[in-house]
Protein backbone atom coordinates (compact mmCIF):
# COMPACT_ATOMS: atom_id res chain seq x y z
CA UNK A 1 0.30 -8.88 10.57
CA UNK A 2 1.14 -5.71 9.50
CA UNK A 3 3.90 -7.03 6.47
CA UNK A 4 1.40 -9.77 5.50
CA UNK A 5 -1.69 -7.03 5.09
CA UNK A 6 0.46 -4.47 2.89
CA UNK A 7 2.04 -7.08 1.25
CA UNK A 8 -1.34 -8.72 -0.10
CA UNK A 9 -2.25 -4.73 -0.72
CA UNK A 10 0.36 -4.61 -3.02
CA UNK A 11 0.34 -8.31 -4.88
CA UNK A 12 -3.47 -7.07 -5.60
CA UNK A 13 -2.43 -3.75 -6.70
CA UNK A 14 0.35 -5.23 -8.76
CA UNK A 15 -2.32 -7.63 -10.02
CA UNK A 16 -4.43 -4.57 -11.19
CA UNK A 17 -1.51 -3.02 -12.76
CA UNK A 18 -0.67 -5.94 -14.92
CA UNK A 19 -4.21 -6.64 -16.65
CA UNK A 20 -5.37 -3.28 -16.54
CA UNK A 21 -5.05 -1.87 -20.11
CA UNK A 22 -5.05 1.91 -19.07
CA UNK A 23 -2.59 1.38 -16.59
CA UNK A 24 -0.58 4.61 -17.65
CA UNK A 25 -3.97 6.68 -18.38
CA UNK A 26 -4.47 5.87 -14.40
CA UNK A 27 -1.16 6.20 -13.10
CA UNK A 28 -1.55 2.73 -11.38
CA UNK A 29 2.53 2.22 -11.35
CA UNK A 30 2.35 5.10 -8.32
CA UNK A 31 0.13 3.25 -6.59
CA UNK A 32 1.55 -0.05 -7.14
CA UNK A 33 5.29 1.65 -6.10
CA UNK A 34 3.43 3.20 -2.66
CA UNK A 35 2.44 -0.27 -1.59
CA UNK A 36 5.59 -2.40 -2.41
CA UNK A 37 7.38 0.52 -0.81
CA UNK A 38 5.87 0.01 2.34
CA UNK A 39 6.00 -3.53 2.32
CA UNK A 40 9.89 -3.60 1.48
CA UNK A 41 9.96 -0.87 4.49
CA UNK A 42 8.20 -2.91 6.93
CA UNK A 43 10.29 -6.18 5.77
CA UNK A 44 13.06 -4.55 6.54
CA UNK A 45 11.78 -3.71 9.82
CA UNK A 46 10.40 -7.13 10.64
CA UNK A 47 14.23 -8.22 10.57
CA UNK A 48 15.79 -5.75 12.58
CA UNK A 49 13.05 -6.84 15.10
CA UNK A 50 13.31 -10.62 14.37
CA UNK A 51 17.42 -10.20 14.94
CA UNK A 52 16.02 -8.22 18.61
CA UNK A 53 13.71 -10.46 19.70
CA UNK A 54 14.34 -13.66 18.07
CA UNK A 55 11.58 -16.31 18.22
CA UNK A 56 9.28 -14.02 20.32
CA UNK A 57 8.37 -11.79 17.41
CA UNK A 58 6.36 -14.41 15.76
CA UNK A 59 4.10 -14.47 18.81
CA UNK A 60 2.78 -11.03 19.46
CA UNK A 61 -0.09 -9.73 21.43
CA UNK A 62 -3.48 -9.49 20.95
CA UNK A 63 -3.31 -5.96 21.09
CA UNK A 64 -0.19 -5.62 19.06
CA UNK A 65 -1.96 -7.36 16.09
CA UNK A 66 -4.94 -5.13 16.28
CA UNK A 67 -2.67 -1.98 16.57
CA UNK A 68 -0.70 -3.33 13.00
CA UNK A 69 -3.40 -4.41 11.40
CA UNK A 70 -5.40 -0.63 11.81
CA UNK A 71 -2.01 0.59 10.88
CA UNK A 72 -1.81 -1.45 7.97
CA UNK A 73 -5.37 -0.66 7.18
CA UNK A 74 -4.35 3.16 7.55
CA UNK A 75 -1.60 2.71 5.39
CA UNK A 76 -3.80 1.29 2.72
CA UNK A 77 -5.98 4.27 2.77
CA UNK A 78 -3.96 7.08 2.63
CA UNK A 79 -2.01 5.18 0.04
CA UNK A 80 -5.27 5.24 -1.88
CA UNK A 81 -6.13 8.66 -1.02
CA UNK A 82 -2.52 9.82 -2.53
CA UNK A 83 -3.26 8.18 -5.68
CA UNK A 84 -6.33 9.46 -5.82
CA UNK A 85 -5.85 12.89 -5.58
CA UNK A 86 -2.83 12.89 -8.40
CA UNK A 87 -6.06 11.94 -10.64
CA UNK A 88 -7.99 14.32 -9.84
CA UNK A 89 -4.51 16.69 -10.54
CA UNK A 90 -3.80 14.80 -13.91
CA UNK A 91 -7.70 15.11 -15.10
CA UNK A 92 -7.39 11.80 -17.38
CA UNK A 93 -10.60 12.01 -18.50
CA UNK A 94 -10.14 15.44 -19.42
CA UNK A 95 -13.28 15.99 -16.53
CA UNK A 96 -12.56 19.32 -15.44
CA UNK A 97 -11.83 20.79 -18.85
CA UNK A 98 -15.78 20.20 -19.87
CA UNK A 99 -16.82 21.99 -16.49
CA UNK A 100 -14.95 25.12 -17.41
């Protein structure tokens, strides 16, 4: 749950990245590198518990689904949060400059 959630987070991120035409302006490539990051991460993961488990890690519990999937959800967020607050640093639309 958790590799499928951050994985879709970053194909729509990626998405984003590719037909957005200010991509640099908005530093999308860090946010599109936090979220295939973490999905290449968790991949990784996923096989080291695949090769401990074996067949059993494809059916988890209830409660181990809901625990990835507000994980993933968390990850999401403070991905976002990250991203946005190297806007707010960069100023892009030169914001802060016209409240000085």
């Amino acid at each position: 749950m958790l590799i499928l959630i951050v994985t879709a987070a970053a194909v729509v991120a990626t998405v984003i990245w590719y037909f957005c035409e200010k991509r640099v302006e908005y530093k999308l490539s860090n946010l599109v590198l936090m979220y295939w990051g973490a999905a290449i991460m968790w991949m990784v993961d996923g096989m080291f518990a695949y090769r401990e488990l074996g067949s059993s890690y494809f059916t988890p519990a209830g409660a181990d689904m809901i625990n990835d999937a507000f994980l993933a959800c968390s990850v999401i967020v403070l991905g976002m949060l990250i991203w946005m607050v190297s806007l707010l640093i960069s100023d892009p639309k030169g914001v802060r400059k016209r409240l000085k």
